[in-house]
Protein backbone atom coordinates (compact mmCIF):
# COMPACT_ATOMS: atom_id res chain seq x y z
CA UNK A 1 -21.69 10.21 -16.43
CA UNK A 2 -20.35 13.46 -14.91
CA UNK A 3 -18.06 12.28 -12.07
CA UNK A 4 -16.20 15.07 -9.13
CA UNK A 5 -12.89 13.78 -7.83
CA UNK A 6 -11.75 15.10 -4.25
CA UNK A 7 -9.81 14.06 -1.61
CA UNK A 8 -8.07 14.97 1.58
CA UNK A 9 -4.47 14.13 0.69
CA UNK A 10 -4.18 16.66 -1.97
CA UNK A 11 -4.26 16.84 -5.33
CA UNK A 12 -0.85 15.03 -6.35
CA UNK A 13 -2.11 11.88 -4.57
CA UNK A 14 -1.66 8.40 -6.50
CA UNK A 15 -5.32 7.82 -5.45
CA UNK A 16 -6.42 10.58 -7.26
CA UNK A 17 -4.62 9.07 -10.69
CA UNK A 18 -5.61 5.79 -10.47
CA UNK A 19 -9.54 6.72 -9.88
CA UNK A 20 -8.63 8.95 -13.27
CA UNK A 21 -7.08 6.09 -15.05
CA UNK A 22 -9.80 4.20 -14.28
CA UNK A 23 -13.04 6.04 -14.92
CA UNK A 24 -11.28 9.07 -17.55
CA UNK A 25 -12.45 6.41 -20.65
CA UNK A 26 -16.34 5.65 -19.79
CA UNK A 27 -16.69 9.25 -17.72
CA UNK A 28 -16.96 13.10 -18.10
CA UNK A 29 -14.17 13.71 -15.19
CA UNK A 30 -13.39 16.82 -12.92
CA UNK A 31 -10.96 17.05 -10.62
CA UNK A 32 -11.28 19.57 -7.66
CA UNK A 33 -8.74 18.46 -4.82
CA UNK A 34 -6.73 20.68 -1.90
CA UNK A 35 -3.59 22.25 -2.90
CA UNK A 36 -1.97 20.39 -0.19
CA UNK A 37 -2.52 17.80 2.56
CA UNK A 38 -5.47 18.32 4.40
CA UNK A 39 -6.26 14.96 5.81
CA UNK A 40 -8.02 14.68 9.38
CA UNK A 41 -9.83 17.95 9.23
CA UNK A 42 -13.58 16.52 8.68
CA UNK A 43 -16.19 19.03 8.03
CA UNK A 44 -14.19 22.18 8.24
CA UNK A 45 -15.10 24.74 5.61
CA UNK A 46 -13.17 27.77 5.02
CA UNK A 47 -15.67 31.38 5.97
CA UNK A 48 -12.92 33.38 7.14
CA UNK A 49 -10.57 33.58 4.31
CA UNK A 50 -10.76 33.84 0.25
CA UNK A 51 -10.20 30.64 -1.53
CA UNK A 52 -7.84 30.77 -4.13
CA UNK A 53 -8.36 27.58 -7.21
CA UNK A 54 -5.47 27.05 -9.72
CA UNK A 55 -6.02 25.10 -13.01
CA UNK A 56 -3.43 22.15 -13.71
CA UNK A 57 -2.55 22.66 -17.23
CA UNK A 58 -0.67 19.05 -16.67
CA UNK A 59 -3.51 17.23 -16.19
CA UNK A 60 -4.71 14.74 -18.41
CA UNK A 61 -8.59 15.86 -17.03
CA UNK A 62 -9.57 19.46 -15.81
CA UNK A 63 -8.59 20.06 -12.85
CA UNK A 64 -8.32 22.78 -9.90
CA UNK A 65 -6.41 22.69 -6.84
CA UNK A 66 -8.36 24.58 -3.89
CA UNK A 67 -6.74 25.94 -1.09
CA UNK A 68 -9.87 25.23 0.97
CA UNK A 69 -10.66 21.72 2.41
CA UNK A 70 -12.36 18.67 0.82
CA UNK A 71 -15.76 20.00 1.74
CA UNK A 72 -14.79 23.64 -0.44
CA UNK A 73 -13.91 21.46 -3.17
CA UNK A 74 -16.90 19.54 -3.47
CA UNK A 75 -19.12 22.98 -3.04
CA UNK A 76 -17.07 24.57 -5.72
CA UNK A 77 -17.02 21.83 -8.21
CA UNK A 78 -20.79 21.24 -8.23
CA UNK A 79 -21.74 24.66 -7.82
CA UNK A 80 -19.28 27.14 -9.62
CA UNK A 81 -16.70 25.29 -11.74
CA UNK A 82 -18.49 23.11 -13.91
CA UNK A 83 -21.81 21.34 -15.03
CA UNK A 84 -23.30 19.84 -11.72
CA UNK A 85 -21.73 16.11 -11.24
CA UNK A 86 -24.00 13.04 -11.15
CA UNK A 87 -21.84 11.46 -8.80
CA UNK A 88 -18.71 12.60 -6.62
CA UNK A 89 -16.03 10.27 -5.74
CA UNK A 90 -13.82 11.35 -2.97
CA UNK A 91 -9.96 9.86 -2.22
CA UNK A 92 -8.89 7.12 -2.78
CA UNK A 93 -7.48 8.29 0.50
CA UNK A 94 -4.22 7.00 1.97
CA UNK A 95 -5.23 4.79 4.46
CA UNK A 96 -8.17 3.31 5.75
CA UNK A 97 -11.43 5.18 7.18
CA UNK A 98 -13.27 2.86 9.18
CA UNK A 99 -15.79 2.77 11.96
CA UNK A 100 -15.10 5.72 14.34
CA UNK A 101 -12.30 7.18 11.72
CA UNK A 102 -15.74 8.93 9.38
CA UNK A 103 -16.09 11.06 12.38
CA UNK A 104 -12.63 12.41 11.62
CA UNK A 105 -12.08 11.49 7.97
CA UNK A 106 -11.56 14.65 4.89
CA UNK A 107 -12.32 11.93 2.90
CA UNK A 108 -15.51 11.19 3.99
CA UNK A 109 -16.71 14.68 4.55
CA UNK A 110 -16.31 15.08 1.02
CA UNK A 111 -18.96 12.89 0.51
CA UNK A 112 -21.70 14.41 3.19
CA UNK A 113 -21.01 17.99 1.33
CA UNK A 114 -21.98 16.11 -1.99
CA UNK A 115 -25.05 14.39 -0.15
CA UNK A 116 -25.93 17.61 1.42
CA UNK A 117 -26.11 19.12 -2.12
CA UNK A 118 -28.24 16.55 -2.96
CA UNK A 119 -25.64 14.82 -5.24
CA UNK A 120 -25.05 10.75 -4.82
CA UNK A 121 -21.30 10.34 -2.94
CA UNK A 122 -18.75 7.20 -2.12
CA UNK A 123 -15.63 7.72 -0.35
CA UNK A 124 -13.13 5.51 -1.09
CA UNK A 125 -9.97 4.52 1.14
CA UNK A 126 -7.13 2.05 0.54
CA UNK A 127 -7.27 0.11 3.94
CA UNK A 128 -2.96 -0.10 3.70
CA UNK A 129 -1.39 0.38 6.96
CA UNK A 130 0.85 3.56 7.72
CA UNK A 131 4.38 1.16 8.15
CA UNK A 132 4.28 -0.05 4.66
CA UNK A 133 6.39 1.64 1.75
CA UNK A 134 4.49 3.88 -0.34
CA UNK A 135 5.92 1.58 -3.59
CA UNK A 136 3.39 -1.25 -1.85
CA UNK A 137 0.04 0.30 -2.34
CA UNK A 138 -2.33 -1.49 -4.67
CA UNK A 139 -4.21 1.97 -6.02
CA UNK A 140 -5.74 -0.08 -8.99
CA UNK A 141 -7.28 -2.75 -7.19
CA UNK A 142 -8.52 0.46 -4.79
CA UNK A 143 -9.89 2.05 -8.85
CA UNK A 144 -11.26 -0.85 -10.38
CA UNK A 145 -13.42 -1.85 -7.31
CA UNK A 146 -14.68 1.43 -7.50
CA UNK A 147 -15.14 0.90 -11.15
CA UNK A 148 -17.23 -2.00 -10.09
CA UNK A 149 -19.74 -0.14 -7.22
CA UNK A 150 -20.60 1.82 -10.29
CA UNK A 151 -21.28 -0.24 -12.95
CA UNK A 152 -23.11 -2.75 -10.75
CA UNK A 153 -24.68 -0.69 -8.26
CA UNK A 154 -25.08 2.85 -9.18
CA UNK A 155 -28.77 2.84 -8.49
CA UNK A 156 -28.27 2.21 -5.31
CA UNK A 157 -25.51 4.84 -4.76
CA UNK A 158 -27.23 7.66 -6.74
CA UNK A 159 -30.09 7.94 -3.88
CA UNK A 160 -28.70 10.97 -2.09
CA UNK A 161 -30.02 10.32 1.26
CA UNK A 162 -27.51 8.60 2.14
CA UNK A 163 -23.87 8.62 1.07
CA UNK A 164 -21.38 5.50 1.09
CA UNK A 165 -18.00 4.57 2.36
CA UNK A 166 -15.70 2.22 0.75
CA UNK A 167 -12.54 0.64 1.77
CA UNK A 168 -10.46 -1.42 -0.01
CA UNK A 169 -7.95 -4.20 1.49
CA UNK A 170 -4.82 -2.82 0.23
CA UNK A 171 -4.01 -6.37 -1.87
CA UNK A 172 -3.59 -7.27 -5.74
CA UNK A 173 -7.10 -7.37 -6.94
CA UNK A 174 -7.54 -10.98 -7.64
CA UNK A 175 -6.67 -11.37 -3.82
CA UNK A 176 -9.34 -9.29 -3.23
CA UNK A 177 -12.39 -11.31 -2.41
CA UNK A 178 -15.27 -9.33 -3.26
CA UNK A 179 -17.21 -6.35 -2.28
CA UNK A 180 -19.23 -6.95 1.28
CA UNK A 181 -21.99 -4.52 2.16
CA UNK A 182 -21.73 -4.11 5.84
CA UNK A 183 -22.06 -1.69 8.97
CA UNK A 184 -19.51 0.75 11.07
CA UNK A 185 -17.45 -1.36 13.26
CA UNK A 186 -16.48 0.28 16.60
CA UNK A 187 -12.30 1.03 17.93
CA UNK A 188 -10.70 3.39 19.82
CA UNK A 189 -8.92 5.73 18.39
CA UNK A 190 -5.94 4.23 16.70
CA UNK A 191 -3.10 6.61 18.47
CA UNK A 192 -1.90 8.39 21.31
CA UNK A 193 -0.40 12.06 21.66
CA UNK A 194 3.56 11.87 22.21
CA UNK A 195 5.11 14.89 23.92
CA UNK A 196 8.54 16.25 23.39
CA UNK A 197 10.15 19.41 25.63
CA UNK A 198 11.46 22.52 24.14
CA UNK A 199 12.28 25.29 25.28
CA UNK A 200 10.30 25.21 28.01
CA UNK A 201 7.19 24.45 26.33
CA UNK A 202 5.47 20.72 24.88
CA UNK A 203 5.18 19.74 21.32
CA UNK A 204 2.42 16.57 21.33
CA UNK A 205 2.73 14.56 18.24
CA UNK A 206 0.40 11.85 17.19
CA UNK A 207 1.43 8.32 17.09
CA UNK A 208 -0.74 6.09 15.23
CA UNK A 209 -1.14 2.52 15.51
CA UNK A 210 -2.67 -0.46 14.18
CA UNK A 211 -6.07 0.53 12.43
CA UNK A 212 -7.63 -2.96 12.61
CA UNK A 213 -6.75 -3.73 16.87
CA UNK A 214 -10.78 -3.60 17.37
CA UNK A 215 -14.02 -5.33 16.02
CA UNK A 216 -11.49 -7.01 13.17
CA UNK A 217 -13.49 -10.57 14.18
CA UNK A 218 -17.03 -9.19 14.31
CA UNK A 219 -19.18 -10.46 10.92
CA UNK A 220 -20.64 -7.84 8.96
CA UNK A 221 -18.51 -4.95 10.09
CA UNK A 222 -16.15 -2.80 7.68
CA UNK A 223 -13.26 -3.51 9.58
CA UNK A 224 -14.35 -7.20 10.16
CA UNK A 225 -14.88 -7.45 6.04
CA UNK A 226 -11.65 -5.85 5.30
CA UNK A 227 -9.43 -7.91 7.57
CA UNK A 228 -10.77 -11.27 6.08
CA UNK A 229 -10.17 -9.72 2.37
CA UNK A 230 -13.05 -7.90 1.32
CA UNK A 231 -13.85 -4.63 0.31
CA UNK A 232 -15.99 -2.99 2.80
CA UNK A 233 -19.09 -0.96 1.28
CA UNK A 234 -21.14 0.95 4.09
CA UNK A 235 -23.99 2.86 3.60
CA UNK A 236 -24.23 6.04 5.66
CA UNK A 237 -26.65 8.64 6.70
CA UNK A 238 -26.95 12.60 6.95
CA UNK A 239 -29.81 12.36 9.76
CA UNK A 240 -28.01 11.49 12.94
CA UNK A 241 -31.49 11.56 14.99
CA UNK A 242 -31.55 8.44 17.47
CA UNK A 243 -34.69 7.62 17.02
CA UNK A 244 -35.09 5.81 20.71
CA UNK A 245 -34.59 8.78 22.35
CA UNK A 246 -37.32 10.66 20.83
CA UNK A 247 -39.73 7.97 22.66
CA UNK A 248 -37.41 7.71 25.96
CA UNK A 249 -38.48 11.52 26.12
CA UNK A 250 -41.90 11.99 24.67
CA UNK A 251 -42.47 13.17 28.31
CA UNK A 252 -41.47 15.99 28.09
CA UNK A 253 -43.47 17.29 24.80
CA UNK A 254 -46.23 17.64 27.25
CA UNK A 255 -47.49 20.41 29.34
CA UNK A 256 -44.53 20.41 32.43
CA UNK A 257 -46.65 23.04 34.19
């Protein structure tokens, strides 16, 4: 299968080499990450700027790094750079994306531009928590449970109407225990804006916090499912339409005269 690897923490992420360690034997991979860190920046596409892409001759797959965001990377890889993918894969990102974080998440934006195309997505995060030592993330057991979603499920994931979002307790794989298919939890937004004076002007820095302080006892949640051990595998869509509110306002489709 013809896979597209992106993420949001740039191209030199571990995530990114253990999802190529991983899938390189069994699958036709392309990478097409940022240049650099561009985590947080959700849907943003670049229109007012060139994009530059740079072929890594080091890389034991093709790959590009874009100077655009997740969302350019996924347009450019299926569209200019190669045969169009059967499937992209974006992250594994550095952290987890859970409940409210898609609204935010690089990561996961990746995955709408792929759905948008029309091309079956999963974003993948390692749920580890920002305090921990980089040397402590579990990347393979992040890899081979994406391994798994496609060899047991990929008729499922290839329908393109919706896209999915998978996070991965950030444990040794046989701690892990299993893959749960549930819904967004809900939390407030894990952080709060620090300000620091100088010269005569405020620098606000974000503090993050715990990312599992909400909804982390609620069945059938992501965050629920990862805090009790499992991978969390949510299925998301592009049409956003609340479909009660059509009804609460049929009223007004009428004649208002």
């Amino acid at each position: 299968m013809r896979v597209l690897i992106t993420n949001d923490d740039g191209i030199d992420s571990p995530g990114i080499r253990a999802l190529v360690d991983v899938l390189v034997g069994a699958h036709s991979v392309v990478v097409v990450a940022p240049s650099g860190n561009r985590s947080g920046v959700s849907h943003a596409i670049t229109s007012d700027e060139a994009i530059t892409m740079e072929r890594r001759h080091d890389a034991p797959v093709l790959s590009y790094a874009c100077s655009g965001t997740p969302a350019d990377c996924v347009f450019l890889g299926s569209t200019e750079l190669s045969e169009r993918p059967q499937l992209v894969i974006s992250g594994i990102n550095h952290g987890p994306n859970l409940a409210d974080d898609v609204n935010y998440s690089g990561t996961v934006a990746a995955a709408v531009e792929a759905s948008l195309l029309g091309i079956p997505a999963l974003a993948v995060s390692l749920a580890s928590n920002h305090e921990e030592p980089l040397s402590r993330r579990h990347w393979e057991s992040a890899a081979e449970i994406v391994d798994r979603c496609i060899e047991r499920g990929f008729d499922e994931l290839r329908d393109a109407a919706s896209y999915w979002n998978l996070n991965v307790p950030n444990l040794p794989l046989a701690q892990i225990r299993g893959i749960a298919v549930t819904r967004l939890g809900r939390k407030r937004i894990c952080g709060r804006m620090v300000g620091q004076e100088h010269d005569g002007a405020t620098k606000y820095y974000r503090a993050w916090e715990s990312p599992f302080e909400t909804d982390r006892d609620t069945v059938g949640t992501d965050i629920g499912a990862v805090h009790a051990g499992y991978a969390s595998l949510t299925p998301l869509l592009l049409d956003r339409t609340a479909e009660s509110g059509l009804e609460g306002f049929s009223l007004l489709t009428g004649d208002a005269r």
